[in-house]
PDB file of N, CA and C in Angstrom:
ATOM      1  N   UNK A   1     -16.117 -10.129  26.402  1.00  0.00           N
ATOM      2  CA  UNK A   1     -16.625  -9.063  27.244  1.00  0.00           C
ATOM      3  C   UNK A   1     -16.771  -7.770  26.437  1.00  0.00           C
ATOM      4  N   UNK A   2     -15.544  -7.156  25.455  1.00  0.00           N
ATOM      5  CA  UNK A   2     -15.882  -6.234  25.160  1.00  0.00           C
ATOM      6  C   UNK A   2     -17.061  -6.131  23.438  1.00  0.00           C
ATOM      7  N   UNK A   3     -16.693  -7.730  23.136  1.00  0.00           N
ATOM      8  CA  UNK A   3     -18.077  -7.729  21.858  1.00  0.00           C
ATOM      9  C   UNK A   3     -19.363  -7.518  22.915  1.00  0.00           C
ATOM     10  N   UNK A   4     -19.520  -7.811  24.192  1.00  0.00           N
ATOM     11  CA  UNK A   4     -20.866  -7.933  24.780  1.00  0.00           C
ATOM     12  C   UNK A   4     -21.131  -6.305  25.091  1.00  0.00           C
ATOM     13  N   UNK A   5     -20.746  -5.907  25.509  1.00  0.00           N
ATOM     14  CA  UNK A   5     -20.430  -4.229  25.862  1.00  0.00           C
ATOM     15  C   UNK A   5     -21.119  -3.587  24.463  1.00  0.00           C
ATOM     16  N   UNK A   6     -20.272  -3.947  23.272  1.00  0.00           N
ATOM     17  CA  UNK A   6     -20.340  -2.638  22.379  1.00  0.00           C
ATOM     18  C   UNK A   6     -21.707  -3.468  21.916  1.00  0.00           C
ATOM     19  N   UNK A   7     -22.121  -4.578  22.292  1.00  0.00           N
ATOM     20  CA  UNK A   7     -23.835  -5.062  21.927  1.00  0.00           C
ATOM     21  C   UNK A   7     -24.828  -3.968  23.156  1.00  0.00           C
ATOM     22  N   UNK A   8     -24.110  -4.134  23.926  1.00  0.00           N
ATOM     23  CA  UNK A   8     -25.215  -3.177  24.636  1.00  0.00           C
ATOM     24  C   UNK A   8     -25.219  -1.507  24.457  1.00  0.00           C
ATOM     25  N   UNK A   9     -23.995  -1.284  24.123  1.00  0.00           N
ATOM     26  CA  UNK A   9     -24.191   0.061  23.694  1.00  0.00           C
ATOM     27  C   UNK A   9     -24.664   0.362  22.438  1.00  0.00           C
ATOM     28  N   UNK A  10     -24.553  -0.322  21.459  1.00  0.00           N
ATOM     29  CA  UNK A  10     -25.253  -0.105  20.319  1.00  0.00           C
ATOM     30  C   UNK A  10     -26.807  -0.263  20.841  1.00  0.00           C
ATOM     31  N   UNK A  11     -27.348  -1.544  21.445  1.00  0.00           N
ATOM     32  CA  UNK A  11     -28.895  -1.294  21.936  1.00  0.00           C
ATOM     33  C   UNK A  11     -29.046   0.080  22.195  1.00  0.00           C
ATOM     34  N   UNK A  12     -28.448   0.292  23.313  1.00  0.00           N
ATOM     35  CA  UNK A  12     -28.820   1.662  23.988  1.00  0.00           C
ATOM     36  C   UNK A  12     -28.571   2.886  22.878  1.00  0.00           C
ATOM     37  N   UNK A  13     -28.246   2.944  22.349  1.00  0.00           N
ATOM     38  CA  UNK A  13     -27.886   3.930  21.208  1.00  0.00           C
ATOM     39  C   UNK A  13     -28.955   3.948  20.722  1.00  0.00           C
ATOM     40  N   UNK A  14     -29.363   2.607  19.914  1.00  0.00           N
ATOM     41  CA  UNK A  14     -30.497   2.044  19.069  1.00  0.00           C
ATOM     42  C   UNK A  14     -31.359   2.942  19.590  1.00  0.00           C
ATOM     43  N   UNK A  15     -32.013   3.224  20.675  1.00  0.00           N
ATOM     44  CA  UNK A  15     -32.869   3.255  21.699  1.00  0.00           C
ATOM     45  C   UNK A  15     -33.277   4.824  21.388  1.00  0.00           C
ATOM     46  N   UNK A  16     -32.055   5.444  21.629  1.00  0.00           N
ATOM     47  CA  UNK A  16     -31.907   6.824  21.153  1.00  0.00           C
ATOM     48  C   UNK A  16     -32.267   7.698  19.756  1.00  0.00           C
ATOM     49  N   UNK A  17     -31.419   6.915  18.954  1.00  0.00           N
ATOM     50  CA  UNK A  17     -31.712   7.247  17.617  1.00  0.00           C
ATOM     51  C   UNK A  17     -31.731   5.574  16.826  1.00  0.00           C
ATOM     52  N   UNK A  18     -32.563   5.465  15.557  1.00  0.00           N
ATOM     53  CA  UNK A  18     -32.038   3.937  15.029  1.00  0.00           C
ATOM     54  C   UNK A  18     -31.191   4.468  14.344  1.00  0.00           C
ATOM     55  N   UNK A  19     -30.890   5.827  13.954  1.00  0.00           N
ATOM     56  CA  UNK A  19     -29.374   5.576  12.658  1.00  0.00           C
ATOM     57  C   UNK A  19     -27.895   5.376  13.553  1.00  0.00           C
ATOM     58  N   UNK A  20     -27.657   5.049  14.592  1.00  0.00           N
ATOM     59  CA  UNK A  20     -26.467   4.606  15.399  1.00  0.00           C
ATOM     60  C   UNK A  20     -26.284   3.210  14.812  1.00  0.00           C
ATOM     61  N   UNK A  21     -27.093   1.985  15.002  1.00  0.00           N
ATOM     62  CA  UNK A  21     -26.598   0.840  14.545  1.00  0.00           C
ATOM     63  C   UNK A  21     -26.108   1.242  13.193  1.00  0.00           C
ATOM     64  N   UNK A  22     -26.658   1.723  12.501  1.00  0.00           N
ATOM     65  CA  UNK A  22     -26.440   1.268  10.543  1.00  0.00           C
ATOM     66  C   UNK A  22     -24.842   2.130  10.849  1.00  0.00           C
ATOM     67  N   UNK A  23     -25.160   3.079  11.449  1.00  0.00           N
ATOM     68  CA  UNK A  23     -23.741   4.180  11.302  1.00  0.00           C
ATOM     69  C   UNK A  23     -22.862   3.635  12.269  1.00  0.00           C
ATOM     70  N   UNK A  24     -22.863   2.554  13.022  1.00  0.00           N
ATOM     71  CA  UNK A  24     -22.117   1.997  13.456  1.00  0.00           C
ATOM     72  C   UNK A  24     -21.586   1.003  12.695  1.00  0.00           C
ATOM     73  N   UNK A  25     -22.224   0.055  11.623  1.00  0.00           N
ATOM     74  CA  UNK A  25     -21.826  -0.637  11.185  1.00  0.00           C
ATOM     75  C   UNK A  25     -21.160  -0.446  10.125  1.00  0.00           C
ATOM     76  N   UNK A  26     -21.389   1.069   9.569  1.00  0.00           N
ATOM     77  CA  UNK A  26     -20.751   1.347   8.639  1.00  0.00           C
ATOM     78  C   UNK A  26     -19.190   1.790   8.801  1.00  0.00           C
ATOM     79  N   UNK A  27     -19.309   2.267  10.189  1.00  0.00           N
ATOM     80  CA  UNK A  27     -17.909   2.553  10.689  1.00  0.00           C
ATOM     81  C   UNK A  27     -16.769   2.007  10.617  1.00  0.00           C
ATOM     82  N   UNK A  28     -17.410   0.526  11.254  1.00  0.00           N
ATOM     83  CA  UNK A  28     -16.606  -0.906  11.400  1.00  0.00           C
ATOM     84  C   UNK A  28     -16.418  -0.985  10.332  1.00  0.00           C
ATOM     85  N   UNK A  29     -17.521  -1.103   9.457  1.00  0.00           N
ATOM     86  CA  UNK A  29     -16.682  -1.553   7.830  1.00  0.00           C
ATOM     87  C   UNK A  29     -15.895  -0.628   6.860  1.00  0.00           C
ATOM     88  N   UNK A  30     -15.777   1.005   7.540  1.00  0.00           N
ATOM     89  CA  UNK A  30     -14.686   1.648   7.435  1.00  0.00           C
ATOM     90  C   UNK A  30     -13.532   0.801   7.835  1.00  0.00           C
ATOM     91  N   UNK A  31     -13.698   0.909   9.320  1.00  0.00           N
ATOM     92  CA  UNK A  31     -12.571   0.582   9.630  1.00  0.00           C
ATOM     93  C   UNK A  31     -11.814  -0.748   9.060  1.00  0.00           C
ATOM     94  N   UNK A  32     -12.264  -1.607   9.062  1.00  0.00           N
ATOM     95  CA  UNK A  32     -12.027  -3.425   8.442  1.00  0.00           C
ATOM     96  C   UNK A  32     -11.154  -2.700   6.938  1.00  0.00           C
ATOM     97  N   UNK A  33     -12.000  -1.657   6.156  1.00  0.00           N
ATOM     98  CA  UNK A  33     -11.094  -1.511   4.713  1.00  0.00           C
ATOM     99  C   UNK A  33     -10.294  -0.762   4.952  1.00  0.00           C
ATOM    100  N   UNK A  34      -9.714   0.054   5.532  1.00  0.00           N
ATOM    101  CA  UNK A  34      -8.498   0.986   5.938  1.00  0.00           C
ATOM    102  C   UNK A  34      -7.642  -0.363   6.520  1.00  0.00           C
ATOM    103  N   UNK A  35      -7.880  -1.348   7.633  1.00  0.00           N
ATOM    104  CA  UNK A  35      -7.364  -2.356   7.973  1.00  0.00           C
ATOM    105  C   UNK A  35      -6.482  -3.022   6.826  1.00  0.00           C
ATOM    106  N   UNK A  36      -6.898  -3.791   5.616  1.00  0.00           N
ATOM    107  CA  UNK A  36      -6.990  -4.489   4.657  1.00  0.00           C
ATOM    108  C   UNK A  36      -6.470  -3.682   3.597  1.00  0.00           C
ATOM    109  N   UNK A  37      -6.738  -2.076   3.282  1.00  0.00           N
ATOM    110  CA  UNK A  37      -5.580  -1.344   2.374  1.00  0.00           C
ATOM    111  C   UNK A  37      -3.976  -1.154   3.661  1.00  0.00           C
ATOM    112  N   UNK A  38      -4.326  -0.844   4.158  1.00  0.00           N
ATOM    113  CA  UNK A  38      -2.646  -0.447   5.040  1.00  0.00           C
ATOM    114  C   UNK A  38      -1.930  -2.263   4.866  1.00  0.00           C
ATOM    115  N   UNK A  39      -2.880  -3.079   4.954  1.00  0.00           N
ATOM    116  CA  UNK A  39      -1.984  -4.531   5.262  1.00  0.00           C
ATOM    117  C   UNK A  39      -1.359  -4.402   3.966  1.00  0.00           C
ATOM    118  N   UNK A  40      -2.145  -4.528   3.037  1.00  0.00           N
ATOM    119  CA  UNK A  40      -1.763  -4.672   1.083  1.00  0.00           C
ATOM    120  C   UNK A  40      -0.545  -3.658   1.194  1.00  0.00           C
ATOM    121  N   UNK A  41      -0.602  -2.147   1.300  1.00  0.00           N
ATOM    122  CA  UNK A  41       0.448  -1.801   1.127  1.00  0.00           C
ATOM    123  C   UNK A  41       1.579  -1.924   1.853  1.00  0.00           C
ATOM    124  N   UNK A  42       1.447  -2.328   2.495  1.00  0.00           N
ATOM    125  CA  UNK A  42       3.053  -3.009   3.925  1.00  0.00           C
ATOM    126  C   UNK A  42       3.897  -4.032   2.966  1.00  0.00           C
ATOM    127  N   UNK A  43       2.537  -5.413   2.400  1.00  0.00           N
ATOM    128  CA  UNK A  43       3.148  -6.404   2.191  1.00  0.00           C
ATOM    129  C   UNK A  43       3.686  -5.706   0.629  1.00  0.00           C
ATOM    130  N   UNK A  44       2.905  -5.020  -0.153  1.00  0.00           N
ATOM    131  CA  UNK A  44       3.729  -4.553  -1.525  1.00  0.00           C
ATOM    132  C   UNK A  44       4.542  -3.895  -1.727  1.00  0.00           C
ATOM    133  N   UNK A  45       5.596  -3.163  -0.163  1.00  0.00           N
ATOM    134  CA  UNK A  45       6.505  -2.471  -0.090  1.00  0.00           C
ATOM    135  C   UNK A  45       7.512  -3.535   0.488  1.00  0.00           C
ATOM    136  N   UNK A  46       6.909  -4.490   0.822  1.00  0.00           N
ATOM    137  CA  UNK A  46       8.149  -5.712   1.297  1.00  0.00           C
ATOM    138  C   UNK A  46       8.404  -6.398   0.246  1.00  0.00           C
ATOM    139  N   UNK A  47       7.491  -6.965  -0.662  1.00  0.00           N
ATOM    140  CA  UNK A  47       7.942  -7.501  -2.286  1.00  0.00           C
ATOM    141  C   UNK A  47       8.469  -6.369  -3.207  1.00  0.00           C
ATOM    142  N   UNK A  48       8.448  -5.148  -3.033  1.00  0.00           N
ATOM    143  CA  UNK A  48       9.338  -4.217  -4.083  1.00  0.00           C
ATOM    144  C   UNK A  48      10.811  -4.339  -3.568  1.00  0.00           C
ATOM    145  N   UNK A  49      11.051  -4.905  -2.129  1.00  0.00           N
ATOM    146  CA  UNK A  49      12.022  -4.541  -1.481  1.00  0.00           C
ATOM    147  C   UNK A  49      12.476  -5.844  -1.489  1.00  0.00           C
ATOM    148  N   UNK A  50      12.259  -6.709  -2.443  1.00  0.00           N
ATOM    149  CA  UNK A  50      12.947  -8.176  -2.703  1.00  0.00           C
ATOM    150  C   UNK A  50      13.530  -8.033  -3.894  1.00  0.00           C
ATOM    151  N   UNK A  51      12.841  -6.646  -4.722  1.00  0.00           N
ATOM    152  CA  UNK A  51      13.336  -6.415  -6.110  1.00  0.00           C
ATOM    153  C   UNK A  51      14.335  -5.414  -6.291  1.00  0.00           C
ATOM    154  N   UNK A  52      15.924  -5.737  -5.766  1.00  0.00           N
ATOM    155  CA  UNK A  52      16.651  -4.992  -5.601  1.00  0.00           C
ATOM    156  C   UNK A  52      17.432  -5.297  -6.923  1.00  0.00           C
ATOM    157  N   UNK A  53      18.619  -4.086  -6.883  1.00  0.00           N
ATOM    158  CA  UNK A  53      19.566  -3.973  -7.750  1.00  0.00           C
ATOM    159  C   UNK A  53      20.566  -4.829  -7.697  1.00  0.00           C
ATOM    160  N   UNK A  54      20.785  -5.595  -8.982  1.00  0.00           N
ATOM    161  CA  UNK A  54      22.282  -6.880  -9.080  1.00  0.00           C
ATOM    162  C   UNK A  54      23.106  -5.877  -9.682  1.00  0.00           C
ATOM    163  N   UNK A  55      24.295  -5.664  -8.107  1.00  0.00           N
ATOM    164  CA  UNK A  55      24.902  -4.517  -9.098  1.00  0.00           C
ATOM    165  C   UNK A  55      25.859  -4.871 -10.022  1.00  0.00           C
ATOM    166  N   UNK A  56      26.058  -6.040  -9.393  1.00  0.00           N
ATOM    167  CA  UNK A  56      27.464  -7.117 -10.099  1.00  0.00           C
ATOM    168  C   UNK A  56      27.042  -7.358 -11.768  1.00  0.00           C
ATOM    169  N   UNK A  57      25.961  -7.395 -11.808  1.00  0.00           N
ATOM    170  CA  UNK A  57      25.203  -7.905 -13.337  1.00  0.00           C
ATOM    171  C   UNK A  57      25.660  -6.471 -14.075  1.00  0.00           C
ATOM    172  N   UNK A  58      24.830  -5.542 -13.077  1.00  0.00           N
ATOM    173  CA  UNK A  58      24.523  -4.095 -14.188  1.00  0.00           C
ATOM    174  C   UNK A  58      26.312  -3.618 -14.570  1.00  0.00           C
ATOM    175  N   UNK A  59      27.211  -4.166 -13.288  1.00  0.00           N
ATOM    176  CA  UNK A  59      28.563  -3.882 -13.738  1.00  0.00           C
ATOM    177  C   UNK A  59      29.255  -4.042 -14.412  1.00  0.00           C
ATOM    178  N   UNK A  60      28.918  -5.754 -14.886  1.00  0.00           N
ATOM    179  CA  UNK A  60      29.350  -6.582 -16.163  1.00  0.00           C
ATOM    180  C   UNK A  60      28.414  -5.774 -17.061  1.00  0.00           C
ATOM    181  N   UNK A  61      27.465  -5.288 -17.536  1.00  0.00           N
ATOM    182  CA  UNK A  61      26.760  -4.896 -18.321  1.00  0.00           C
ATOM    183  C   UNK A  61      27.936  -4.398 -19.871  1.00  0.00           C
ATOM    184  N   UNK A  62      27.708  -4.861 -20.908  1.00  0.00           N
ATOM    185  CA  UNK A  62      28.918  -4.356 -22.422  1.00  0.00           C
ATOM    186  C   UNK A  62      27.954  -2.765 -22.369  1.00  0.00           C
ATOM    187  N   UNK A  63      28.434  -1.425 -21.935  1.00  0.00           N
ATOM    188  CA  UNK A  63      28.034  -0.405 -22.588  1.00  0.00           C
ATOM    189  C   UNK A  63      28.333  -0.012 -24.069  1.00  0.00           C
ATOM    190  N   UNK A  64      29.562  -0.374 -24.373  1.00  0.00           N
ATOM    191  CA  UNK A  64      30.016   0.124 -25.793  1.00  0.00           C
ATOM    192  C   UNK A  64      28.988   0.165 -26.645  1.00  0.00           C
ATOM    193  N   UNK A  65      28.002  -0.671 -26.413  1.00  0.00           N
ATOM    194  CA  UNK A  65      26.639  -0.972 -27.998  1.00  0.00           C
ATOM    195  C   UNK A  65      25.695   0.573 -27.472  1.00  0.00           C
ATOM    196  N   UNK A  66      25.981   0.806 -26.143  1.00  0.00           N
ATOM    197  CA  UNK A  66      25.224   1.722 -25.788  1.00  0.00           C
ATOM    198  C   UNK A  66      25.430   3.583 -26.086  1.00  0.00           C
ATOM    199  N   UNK A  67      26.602   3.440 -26.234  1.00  0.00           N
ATOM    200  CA  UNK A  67      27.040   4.571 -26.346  1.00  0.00           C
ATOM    201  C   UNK A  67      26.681   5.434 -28.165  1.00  0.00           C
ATOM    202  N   UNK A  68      26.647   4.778 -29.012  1.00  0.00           N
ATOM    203  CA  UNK A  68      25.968   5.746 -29.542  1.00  0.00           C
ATOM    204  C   UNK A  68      24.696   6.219 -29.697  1.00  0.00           C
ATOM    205  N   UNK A  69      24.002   5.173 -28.835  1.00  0.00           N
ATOM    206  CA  UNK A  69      22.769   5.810 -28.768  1.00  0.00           C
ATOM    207  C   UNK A  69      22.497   6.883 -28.018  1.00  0.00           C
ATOM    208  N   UNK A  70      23.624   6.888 -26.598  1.00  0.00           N
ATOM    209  CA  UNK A  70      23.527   7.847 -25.701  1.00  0.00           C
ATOM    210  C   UNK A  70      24.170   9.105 -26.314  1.00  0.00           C
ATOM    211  N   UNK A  71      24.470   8.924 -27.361  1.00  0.00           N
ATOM    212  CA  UNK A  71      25.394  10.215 -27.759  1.00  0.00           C
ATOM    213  C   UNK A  71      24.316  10.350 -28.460  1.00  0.00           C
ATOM    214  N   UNK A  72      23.161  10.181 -29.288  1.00  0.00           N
ATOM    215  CA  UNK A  72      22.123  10.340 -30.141  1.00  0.00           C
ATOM    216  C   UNK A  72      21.294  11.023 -29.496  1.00  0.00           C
ATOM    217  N   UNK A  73      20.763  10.375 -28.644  1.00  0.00           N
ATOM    218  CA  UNK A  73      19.899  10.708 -27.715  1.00  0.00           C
ATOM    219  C   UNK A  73      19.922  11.346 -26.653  1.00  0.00           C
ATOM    220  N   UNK A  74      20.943  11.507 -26.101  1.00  0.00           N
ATOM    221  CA  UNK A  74      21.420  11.889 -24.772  1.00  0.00           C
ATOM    222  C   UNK A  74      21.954  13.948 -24.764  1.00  0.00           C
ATOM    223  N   UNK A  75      21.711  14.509 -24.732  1.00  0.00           N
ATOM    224  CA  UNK A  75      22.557  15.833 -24.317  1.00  0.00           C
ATOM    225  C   UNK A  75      23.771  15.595 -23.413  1.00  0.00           C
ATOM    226  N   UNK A  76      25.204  15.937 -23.496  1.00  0.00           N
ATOM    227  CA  UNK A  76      25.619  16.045 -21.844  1.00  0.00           C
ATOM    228  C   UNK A  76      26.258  14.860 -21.745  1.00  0.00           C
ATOM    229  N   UNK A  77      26.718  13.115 -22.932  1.00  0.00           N
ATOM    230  CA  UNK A  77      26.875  12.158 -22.556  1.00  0.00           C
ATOM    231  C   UNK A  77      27.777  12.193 -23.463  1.00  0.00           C
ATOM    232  N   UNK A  78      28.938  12.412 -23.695  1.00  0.00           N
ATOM    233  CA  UNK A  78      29.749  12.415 -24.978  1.00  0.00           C
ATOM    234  C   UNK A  78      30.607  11.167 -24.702  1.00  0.00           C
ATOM    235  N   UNK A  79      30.640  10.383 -23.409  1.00  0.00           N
ATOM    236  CA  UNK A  79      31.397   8.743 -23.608  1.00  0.00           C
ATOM    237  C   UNK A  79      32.123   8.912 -22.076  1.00  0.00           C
TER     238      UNK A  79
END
């Protein structure tokens, strides 16, 4: 019912001016890619959010090899 509707209002539009169909269709296919970027970024904030922190790993982590580099490199990190 409502695809039959927006067929008749686009006629009747048509009727009026012809740049309503094209600028109608261009709308829709606004709209369809705003559709299709918002989905992409939903689902690529749900796979960043599978890529969490092992804190248990980073805890075991040996710093000692690290520390003179952080003292090299680092301002502010003296151990």
């Amino acid at each position: 019912m409502a695809v039959a509707m927006a067929a008749m209002a686009t006629i009747a539009l048509n009727q009026v001016s012809v740049w309503f169909a094209p600028a109608l269709f261009l709308i829709s296919i606004g709209g369809l890619l705003t559709v299709v970027a918002v989905r992409m970024r939903t689902e690529r904030i749900l796979r960043e959010g599978e890529r969490l922190v092992n804190y248990p790993k980073l805890a075991a982590t040996d710093t000692d090899t690290l520390l003179p580099w952080l003292k090299d490199n680092l301002r502010g990190h003296d151990g």
